[in-house]
Protein backbone atom coordinates (compact mmCIF):
# COMPACT_ATOMS: atom_id res chain seq x y z
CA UNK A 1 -118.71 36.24 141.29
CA UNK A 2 -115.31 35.31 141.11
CA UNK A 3 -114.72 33.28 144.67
CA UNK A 4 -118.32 31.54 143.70
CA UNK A 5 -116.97 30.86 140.07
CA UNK A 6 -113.36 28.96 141.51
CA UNK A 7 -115.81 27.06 143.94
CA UNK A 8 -118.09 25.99 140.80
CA UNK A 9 -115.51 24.95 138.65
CA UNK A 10 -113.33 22.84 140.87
CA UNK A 11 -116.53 20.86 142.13
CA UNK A 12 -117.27 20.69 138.80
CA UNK A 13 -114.31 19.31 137.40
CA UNK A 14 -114.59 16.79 140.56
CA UNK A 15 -117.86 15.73 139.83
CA UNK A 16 -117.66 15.10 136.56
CA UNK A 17 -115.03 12.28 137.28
CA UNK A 18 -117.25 10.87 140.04
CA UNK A 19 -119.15 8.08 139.79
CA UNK A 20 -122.67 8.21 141.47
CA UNK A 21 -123.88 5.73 142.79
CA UNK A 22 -126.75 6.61 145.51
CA UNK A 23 -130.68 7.86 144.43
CA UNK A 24 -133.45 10.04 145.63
CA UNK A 25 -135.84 8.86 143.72
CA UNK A 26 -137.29 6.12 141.16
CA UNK A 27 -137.21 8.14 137.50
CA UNK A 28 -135.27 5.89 134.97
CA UNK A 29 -132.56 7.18 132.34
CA UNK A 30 -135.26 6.89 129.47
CA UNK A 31 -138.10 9.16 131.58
CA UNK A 32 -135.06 11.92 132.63
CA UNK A 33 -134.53 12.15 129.12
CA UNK A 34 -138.18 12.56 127.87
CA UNK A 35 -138.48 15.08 130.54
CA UNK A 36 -135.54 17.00 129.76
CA UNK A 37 -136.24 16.66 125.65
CA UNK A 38 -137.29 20.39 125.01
CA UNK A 39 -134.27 21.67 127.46
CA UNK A 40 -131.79 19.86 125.35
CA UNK A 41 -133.86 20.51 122.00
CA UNK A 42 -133.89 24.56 122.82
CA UNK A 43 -129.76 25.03 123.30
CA UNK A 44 -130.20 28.64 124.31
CA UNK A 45 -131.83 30.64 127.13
CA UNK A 46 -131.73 34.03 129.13
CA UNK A 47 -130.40 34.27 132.02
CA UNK A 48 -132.09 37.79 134.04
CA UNK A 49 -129.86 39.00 137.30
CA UNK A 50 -131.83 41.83 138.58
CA UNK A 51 -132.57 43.10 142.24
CA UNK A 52 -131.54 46.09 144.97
CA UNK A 53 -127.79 45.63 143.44
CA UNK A 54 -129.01 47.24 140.15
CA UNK A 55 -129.02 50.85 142.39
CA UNK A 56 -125.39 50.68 143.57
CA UNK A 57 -125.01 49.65 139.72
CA UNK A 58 -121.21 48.26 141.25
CA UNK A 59 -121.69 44.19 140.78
CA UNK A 60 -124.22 42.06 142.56
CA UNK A 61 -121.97 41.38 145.12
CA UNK A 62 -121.48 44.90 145.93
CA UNK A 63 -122.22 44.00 149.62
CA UNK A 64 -119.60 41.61 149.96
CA UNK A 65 -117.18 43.23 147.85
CA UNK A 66 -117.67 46.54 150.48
CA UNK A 67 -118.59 44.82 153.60
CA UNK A 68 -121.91 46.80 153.40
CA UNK A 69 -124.02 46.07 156.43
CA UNK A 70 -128.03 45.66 156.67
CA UNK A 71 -128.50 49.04 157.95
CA UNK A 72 -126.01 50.84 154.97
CA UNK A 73 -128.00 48.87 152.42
CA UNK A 74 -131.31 49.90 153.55
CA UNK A 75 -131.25 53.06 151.45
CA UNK A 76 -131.40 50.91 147.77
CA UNK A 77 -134.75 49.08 149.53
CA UNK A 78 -136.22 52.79 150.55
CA UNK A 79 -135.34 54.14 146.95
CA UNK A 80 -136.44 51.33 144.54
CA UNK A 81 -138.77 51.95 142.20
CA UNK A 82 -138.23 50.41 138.98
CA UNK A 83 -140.95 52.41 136.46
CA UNK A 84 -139.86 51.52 133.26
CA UNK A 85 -139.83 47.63 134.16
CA UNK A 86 -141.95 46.17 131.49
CA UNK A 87 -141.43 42.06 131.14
CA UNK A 88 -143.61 42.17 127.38
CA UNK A 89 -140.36 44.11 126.36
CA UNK A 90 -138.00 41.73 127.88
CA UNK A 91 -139.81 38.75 126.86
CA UNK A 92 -140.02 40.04 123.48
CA UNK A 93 -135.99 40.18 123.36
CA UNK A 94 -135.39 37.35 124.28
CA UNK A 95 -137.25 35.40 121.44
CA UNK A 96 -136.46 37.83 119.11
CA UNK A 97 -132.80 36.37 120.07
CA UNK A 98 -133.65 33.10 119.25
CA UNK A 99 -133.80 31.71 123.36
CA UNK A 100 -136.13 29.67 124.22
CA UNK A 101 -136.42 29.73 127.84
CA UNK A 102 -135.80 32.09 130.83
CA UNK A 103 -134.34 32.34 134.22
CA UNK A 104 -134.94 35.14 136.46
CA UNK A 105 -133.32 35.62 140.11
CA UNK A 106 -136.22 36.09 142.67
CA UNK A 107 -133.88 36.19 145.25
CA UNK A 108 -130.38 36.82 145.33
CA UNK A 109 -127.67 36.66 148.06
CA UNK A 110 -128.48 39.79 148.66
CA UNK A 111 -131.91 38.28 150.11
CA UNK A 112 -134.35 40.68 148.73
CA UNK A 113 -137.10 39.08 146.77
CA UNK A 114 -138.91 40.05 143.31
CA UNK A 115 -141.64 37.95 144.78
CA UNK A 116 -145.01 38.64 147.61
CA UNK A 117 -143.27 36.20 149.69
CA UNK A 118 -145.48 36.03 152.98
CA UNK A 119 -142.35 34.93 154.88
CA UNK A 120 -140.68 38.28 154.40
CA UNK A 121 -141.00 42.30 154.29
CA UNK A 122 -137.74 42.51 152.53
CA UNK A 123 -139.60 42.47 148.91
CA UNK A 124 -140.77 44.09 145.96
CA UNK A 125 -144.24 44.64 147.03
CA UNK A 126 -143.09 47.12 149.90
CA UNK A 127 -141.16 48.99 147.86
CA UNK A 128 -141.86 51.71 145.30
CA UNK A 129 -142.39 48.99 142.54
CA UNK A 130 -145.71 47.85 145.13
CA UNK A 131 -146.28 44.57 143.09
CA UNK A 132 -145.46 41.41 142.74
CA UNK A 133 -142.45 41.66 139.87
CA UNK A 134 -141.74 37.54 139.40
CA UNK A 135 -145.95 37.42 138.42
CA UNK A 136 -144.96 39.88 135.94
CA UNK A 137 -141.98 38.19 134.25
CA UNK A 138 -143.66 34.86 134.18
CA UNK A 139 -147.07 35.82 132.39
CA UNK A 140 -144.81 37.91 129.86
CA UNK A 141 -142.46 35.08 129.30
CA UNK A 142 -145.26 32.50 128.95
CA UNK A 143 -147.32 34.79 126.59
CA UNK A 144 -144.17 34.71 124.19
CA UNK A 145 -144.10 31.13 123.91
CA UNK A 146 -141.01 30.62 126.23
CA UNK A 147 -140.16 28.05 129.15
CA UNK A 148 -139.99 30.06 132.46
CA UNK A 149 -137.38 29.48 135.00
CA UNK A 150 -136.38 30.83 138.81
CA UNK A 151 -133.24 31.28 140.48
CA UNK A 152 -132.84 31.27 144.01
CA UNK A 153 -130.15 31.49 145.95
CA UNK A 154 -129.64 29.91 148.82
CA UNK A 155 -127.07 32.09 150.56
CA UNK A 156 -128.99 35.02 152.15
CA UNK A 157 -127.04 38.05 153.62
CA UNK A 158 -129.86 39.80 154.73
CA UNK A 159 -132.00 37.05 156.87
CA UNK A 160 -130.52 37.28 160.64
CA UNK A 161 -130.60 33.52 160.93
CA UNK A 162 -128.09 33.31 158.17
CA UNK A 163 -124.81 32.30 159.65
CA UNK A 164 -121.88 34.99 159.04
CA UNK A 165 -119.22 32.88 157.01
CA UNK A 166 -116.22 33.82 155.04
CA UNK A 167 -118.78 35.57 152.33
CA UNK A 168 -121.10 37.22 154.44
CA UNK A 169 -120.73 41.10 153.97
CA UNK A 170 -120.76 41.13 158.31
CA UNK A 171 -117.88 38.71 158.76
CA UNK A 172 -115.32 40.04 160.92
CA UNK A 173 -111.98 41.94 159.01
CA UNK A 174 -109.44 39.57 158.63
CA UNK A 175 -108.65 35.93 159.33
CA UNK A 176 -111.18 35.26 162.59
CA UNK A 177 -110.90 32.21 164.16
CA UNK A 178 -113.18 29.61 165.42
CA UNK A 179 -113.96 31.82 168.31
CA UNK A 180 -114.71 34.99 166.72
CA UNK A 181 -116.92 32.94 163.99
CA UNK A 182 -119.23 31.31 167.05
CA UNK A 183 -119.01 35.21 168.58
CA UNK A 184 -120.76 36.99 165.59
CA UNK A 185 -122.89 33.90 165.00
CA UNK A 186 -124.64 34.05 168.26
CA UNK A 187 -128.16 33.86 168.02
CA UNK A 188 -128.32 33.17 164.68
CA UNK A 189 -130.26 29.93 164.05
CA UNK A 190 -129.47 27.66 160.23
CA UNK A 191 -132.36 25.44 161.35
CA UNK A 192 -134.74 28.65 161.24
CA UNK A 193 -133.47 29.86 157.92
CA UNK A 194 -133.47 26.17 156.04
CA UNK A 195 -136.91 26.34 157.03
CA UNK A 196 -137.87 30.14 155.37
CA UNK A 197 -135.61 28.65 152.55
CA UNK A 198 -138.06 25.25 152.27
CA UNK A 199 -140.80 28.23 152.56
CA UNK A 200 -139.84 30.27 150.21
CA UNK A 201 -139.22 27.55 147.38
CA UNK A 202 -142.53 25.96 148.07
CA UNK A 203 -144.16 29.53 147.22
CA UNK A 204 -142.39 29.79 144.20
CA UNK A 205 -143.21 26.22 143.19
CA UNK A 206 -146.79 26.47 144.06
CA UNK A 207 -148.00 30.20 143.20
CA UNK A 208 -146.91 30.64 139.74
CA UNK A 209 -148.33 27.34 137.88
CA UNK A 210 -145.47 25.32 136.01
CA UNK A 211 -142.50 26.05 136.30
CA UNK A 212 -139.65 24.41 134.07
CA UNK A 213 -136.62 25.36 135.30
CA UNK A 214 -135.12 25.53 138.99
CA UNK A 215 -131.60 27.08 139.62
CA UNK A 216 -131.04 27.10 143.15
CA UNK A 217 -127.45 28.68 143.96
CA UNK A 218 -125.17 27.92 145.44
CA UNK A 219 -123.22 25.56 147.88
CA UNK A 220 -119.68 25.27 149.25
CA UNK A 221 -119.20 22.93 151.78
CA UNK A 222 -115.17 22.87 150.88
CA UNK A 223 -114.73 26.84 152.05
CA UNK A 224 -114.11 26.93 156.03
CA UNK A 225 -117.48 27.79 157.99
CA UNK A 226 -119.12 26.82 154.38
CA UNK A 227 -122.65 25.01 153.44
CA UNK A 228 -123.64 22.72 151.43
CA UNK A 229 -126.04 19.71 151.77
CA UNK A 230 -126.88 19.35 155.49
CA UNK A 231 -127.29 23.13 156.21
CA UNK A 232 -129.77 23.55 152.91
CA UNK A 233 -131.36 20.12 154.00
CA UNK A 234 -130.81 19.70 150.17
CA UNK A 235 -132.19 15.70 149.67
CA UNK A 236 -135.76 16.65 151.63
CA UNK A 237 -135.51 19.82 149.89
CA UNK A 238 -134.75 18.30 146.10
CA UNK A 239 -137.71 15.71 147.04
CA UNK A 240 -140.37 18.63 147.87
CA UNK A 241 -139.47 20.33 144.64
CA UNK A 242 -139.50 17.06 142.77
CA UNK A 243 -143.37 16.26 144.44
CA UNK A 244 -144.49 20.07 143.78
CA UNK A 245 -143.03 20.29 139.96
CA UNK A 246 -142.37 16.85 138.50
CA UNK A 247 -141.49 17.87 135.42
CA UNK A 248 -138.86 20.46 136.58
CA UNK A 249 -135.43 20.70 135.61
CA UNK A 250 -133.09 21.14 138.23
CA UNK A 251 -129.44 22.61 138.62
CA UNK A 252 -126.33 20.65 140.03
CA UNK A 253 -125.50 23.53 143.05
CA UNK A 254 -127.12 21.78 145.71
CA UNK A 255 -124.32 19.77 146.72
CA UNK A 256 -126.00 16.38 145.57
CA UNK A 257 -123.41 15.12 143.71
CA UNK A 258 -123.17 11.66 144.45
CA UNK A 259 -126.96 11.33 143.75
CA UNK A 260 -126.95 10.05 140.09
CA UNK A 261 -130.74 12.29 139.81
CA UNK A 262 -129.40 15.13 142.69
CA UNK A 263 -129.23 17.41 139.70
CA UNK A 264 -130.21 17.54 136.26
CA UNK A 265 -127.11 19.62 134.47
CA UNK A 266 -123.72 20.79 135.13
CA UNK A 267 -122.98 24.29 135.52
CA UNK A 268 -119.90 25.39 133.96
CA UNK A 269 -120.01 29.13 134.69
CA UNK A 270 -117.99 32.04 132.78
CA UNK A 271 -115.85 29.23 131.67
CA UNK A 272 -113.83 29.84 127.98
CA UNK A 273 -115.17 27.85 124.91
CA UNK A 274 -112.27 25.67 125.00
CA UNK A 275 -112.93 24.74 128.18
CA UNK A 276 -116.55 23.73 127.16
CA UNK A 277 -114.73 20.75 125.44
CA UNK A 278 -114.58 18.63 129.02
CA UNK A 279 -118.18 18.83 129.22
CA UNK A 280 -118.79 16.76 125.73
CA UNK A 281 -121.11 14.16 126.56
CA UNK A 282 -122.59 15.28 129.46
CA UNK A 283 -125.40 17.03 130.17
CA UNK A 284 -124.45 20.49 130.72
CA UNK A 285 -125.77 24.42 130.11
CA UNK A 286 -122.62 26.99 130.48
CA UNK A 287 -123.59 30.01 132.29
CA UNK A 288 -122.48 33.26 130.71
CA UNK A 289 -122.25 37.04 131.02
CA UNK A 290 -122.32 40.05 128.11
CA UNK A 291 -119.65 40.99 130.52
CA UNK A 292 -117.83 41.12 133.63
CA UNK A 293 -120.79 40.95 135.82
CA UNK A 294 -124.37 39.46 136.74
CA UNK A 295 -126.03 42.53 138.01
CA UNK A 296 -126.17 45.83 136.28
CA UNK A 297 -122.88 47.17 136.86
CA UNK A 298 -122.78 50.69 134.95
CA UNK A 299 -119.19 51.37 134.92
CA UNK A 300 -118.05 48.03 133.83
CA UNK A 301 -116.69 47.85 129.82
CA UNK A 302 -114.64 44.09 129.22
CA UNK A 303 -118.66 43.17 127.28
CA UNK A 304 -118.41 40.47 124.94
CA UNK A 305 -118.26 41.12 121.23
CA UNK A 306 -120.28 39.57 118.45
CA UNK A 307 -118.13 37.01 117.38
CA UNK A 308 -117.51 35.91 120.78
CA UNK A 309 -121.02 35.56 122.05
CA UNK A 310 -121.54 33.53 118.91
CA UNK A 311 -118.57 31.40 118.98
CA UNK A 312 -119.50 30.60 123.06
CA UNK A 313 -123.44 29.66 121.55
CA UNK A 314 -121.68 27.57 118.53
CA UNK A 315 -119.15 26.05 120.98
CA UNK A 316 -121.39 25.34 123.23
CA UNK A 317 -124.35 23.24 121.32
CA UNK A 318 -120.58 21.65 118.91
CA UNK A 319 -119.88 19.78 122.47
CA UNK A 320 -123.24 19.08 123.58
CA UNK A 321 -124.00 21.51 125.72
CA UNK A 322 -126.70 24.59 126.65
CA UNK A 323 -125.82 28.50 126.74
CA UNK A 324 -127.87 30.48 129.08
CA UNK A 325 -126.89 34.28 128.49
CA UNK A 326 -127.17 36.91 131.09
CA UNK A 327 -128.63 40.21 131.03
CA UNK A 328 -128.68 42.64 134.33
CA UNK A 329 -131.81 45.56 133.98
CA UNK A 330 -131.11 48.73 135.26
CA UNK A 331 -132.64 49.58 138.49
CA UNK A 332 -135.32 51.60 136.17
CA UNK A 333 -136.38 48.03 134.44
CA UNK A 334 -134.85 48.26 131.25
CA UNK A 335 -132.17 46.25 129.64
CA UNK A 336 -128.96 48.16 129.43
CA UNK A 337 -128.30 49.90 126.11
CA UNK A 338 -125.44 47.34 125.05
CA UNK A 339 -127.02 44.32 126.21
CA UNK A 340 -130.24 45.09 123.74
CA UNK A 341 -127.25 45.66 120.93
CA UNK A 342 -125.84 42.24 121.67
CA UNK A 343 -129.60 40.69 121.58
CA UNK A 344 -130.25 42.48 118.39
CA UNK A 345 -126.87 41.03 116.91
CA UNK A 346 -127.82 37.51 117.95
CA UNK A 347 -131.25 38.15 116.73
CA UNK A 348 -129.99 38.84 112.91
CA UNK A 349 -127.52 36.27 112.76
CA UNK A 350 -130.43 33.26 115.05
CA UNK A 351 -132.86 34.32 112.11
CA UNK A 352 -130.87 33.04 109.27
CA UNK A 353 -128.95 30.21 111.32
CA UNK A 354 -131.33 28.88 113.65
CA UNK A 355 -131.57 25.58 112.22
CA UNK A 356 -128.24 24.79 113.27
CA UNK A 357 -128.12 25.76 116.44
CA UNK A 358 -132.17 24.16 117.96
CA UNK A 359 -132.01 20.14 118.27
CA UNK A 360 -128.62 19.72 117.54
CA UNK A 361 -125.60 18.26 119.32
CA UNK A 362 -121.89 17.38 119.01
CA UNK A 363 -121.32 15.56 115.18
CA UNK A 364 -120.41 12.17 114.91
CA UNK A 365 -117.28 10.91 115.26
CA UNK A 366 -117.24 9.34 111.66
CA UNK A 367 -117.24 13.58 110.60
CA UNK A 368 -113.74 14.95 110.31
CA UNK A 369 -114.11 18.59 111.83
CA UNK A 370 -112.78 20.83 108.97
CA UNK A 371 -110.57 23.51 109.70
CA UNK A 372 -111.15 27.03 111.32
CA UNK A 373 -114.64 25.25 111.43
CA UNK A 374 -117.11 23.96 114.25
CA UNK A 375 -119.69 21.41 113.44
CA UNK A 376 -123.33 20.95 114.73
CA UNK A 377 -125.86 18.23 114.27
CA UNK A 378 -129.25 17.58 113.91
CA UNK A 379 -129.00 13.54 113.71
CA UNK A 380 -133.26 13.54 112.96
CA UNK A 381 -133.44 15.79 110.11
CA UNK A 382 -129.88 13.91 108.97
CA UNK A 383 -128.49 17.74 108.64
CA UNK A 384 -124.81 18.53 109.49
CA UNK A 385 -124.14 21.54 109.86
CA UNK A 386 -120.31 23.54 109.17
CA UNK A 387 -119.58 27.07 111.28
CA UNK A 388 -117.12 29.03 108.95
CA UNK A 389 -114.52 30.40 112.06
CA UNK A 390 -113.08 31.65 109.04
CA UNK A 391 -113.70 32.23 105.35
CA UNK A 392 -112.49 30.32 103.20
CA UNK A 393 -111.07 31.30 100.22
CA UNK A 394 -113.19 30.12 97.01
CA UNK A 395 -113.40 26.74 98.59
CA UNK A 396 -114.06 24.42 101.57
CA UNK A 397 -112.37 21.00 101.83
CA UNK A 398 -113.97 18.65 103.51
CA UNK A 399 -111.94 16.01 104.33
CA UNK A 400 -113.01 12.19 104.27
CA UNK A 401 -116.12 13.49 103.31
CA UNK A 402 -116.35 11.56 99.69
CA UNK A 403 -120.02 9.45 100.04
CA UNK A 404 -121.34 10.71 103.25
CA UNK A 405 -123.28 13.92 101.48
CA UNK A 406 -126.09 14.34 99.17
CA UNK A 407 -126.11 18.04 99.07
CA UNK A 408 -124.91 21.58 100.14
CA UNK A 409 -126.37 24.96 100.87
CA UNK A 410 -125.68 28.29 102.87
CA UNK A 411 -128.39 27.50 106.15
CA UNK A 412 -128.95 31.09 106.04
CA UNK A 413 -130.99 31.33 102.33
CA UNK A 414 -130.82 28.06 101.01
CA UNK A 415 -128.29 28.67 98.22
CA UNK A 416 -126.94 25.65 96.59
CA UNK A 417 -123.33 25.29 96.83
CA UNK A 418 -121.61 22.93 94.24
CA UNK A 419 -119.28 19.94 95.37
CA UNK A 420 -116.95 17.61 94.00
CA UNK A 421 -113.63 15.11 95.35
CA UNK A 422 -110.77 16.82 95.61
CA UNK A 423 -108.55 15.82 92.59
CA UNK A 424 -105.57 15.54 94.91
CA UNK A 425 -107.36 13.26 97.50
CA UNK A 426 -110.83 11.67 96.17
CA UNK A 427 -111.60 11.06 99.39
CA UNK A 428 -112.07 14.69 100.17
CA UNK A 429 -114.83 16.59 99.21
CA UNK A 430 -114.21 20.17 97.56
CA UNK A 431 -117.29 22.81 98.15
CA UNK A 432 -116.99 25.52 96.23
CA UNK A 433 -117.67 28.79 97.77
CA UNK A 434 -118.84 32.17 96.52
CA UNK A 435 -115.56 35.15 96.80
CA UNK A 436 -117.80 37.20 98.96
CA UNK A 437 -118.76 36.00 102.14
CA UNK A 438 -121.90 36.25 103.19
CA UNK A 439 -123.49 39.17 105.55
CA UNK A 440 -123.00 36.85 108.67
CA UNK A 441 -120.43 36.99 111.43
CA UNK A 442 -120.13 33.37 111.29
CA UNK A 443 -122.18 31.88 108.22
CA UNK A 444 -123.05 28.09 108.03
CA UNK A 445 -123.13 25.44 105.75
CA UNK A 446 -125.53 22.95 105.44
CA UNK A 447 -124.94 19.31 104.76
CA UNK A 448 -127.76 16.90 103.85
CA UNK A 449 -127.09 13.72 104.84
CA UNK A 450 -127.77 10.27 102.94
């Protein structure tokens, strides 16, 4: 995804420094908020990128990447069969984890669909899977207790009323010119295909009961031949989803912007946890891989460590802010061997540390951030909540801290950990530490608040 991610951020950045003025609809500040309460309580979900690009096993974007027409890619649609799919498993995973809601891709750019769409062959149910795969994933997801979310995308490479634009796997070799762009576009009708889009999301919003979550992906009206708004018919289609699912949370990707309530969340995507420090105070999930890629890609090896999926999950709920982690099944259904590693590691350490991670936010300004620390919040149980980056050694200072604790602990068992003022400053507090640290990557300290 990296010409998508480069479009994402800049708008992003943009955005962010825009001030909307213009509204869809009538929902106040205090009812978005109620609405979006268990979203922002959760802090951590699942992303799932899974479809025909799990075969080629090369990156979802395999067919623009390799210019791979209709006809070449056929042969993953004729061969798909994924036998060892089994959503309980997934689902199970994923709380296991410690995430509380999902997102799977029912369509990707690649236009084939997980779901019994009537609008379309190109589906799961004529394949070798012969059933409807998105039913699947939600009644497993729901059965666990978790929120369930669908992506869509709104670029479609496969539908022949698609335009061919500087993305499309069909657009001509090199730089083609006005001319050549209205040549291979011929016949090919935007009007027709924002209608099966409008279709399609109406299925999804209407056939699976409620759905929480709505990532629809993506727009770039900046790129030349691009889309955004007007070729997605993205206010009418934002007010249909709105009327179908009223309680839905929706992405920023339509290209709605200057709408203060044309999105729900920014989408920082693949960005570094220093980065995620722009978002503070906004109302934002960061979008992030185990590694390089969405899809399944078998050959790929830059996957995330430990540490740093924790530090992006710490980083991100320290500023405020949602992580939604990706995982990309194999075309056989089952998570890749080093993605169910990573879930297990997150598992151990979300078990014992939890508490500091679920309804908690940025700390207040009034708490000094120690250092090779981050800090979390929970500002209704009065908990704060300090990340050890790096173990100290035999002691943390916390500085400025003298009268603004009652008591300390490790989150992970509940061990009391002794404090006094640092004899060298009184107004910094001295927690004393046990020599060996704990059996956590990143172990946490809990502060009870007066």
């Amino acid at each position: 995804m990296p010409t998508k991610l480069k479009i994402i951020a800049l708008f992003s950045l943009l955005w962010l420094g825009a001030a909307a003025q213009k509204h869809i609809g009538t929902e106040t500040t205090e009812q978005k908020q109620k609405r979006m309460q268990w979203w922002t309580d959760s802090r951590f979900g699942m992303f799932i990128h899974w479809g025909l690009y799990s075969l080629p096993a090369r990156h979802e974007w395999v067919r623009n990447y390799e210019h791979i027409t209709n006809e070449q890619y056929q042969k993953y649609f004729d061969v798909y069969n994924p036998d060892l799919f089994n959503p309980k498993a997934w689902a199970k995973e994923a709380k296991a984890a410690g995430m509380k809601y999902a997102v799977l891709t029912t369509k990707h750019h690649e236009g084939f669909c997980l779901f019994d769409s009537k609008y379309t062959d190109y589906k799961a149910t004529n394949t070798g899977a012969k059933r409807d795969l998105v039913r699947e994933y939600v009644d497993a997801y729901r059965a666990e207790g978790l929120k369930v979310g669908f992506y869509y995308s709104l670029i479609d490479w496969h539908h022949p009323d698609f335009p061919i634009d500087d993305l499309h796997p069909h657009r001509p070799a090199g730089d083609f010119d006005s001319a050549t762009y209205a040549k291979v576009n011929k016949g090919r009708d935007i009007a027709k295909y924002r209608q099966y889009l409008k279709n399609q999301v109406r299925e999804l919003l209407t056939n699976y009961g409620k759905i929480d979550i709505l990532w629809l992906d993506f727009s770039y009206p900046g790129d030349r031949y691009g889309k955004g708004r007007e070729q997605w018919g993205s206010v009418e289609l934002l007010k249909m989803i709105r009327e179908l699912q009223p309680g839905i949370i929706v992405d920023d990707r339509l290209d709605l912007k200057e709408y203060t309530d044309g999105y729900d969340f920014v989408t920082p995507e693949q960005v570094s946890p220093k980065e995620l420090e722009a978002y503070k105070g906004k109302t934002w999930e960061t979008c992030q891989t185990f590694s390089g890629s969405w899809g399944y890609y078998r050959d790929e090896n830059t996957w995330k460590t430990h540490r740093q999926l924790l530090e992006l999950l710490i980083t991100s709920v320290s500023n405020g802010g949602n992580l939604i982690l990706n995982v990309g099944p194999t075309a056989r259904g089952e998570f890749d061997y080093r993605a169910t590693n990573a879930l297990d590691s997150l598992a151990y350490w979300m078990h014992g540390n939890n508490k500091a991670i679920y309804n908690c936010t940025y700390a207040p300004a009034v708490y000094t951030t120690p250092a090779n620390t981050l800090l979390t919040y929970n500002a209704a149980a009065k908990r704060l909540y300090v990340h050890l980056l790096q173990y100290p050694n035999g002691k943390l200072v916390l500085p400025g801290y003298a009268g603004k604790i009652k008591y300390a602990q490790f989150l992970h068992d509940d061990s009391e950990l002794l404090f006094k003022p640092d004899e060298a400053n009184p107004a910094d507090l001295v927690v004393t530490l046990p020599e060996r640290k704990p059996n956590y990557e990143i172990p946490v300290v809990e502060l009870v608040l007066p």
